[in-house]
Each structure stands twice: as C-alpha cells, then as structure tokens.
Protein backbone atom coordinates (compact mmCIF):
# COMPACT_ATOMS: atom_id res chain seq x y z
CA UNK A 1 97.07 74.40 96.70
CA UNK A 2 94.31 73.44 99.08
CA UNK A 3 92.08 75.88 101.04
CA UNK A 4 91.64 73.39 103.88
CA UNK A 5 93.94 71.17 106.31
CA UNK A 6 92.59 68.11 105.52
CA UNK A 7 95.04 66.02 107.72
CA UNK A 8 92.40 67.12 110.17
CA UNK A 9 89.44 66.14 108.39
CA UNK A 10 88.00 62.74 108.92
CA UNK A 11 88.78 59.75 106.29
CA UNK A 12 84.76 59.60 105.32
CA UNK A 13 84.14 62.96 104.42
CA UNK A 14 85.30 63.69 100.63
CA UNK A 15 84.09 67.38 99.99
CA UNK A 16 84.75 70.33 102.69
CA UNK A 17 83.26 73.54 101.70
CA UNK A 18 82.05 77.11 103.67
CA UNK A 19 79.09 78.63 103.44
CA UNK A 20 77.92 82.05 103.73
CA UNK A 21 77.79 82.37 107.40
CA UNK A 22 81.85 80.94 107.14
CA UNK A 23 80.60 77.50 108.78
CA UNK A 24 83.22 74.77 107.64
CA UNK A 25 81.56 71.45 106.80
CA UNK A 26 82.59 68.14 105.49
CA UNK A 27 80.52 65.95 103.55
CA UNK A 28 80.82 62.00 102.29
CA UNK A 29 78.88 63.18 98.61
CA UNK A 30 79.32 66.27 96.25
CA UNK A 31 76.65 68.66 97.75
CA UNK A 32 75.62 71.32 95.31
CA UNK A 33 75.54 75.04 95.95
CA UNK A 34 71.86 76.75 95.13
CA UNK A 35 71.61 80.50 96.10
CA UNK A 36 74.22 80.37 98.26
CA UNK A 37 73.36 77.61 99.97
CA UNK A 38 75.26 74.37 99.81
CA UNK A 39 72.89 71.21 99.87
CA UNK A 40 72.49 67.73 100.13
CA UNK A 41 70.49 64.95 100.42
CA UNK A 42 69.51 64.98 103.95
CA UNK A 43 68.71 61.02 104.16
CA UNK A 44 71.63 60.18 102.71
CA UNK A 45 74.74 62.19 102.62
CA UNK A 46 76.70 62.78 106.00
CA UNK A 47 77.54 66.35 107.23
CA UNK A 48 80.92 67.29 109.55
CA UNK A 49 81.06 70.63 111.55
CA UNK A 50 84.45 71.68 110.90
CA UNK A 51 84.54 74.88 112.50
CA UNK A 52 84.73 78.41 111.38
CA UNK A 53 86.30 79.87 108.18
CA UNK A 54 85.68 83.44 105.95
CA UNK A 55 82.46 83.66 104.06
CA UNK A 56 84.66 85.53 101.20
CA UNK A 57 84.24 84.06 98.01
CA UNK A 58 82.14 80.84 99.72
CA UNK A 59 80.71 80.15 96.59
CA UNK A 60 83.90 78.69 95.04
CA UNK A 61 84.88 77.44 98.66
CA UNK A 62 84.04 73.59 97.61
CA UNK A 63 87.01 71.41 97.38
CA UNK A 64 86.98 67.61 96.90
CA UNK A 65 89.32 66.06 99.21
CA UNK A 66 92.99 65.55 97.49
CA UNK A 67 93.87 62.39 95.82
C-alpha cells in the first residue's frame, strides 16, 4: 500500500519522500538519504513541495512512484 496520494503528484516527479521536519517532496531522480537528510543533485534533479506530512519514521518515508 502506498504512503502517498500520488493521483496528486505531478507526472515528472518519480520518488516522493518526507524528511525530518515532515516536508513532503517529489523528485524526478532517486535522492539518497544521508543523516537524515534526503539529497540530490542540485543541478540536475528537480524538487516538488508537496506539503506537510509526519516526520515519524522519515527515514523509510521514500517511495518510488507506483508502476
């Protein structure tokens, strides 16, 4: 089961996740999660404010979007 609507996520992004403040973001590449803190390439991915979300358990919050 998914942790996130993604009917209202755009078509680009293929990875939602939260992070520790329970920010929601999308992203078009896999961004990695170092310390608690979910990164990517900054020149080349794309990032999505989703909104908020719980912090709990943000470190296994990734999800790739549903096939």
């Amino acid at each position: 089961m998914s942790k996130y609507n993604w009917s209202k996520v755009p078509s680009w992004v293929n990875y939602v996740f939260t992070d520790q403040d329970g920010d929601v973001f999308g992203c078009d590449n896999k961004p990695t999660c170092d310390g608690g803190t979910f990164n990517g390439h900054p020149r080349y991915d794309k990032w999505y404010y989703l909104g908020k979300g719980s912090p709990e358990d943000y470190e296994n919050s990734l999800e790739e979007r549903p096939r």
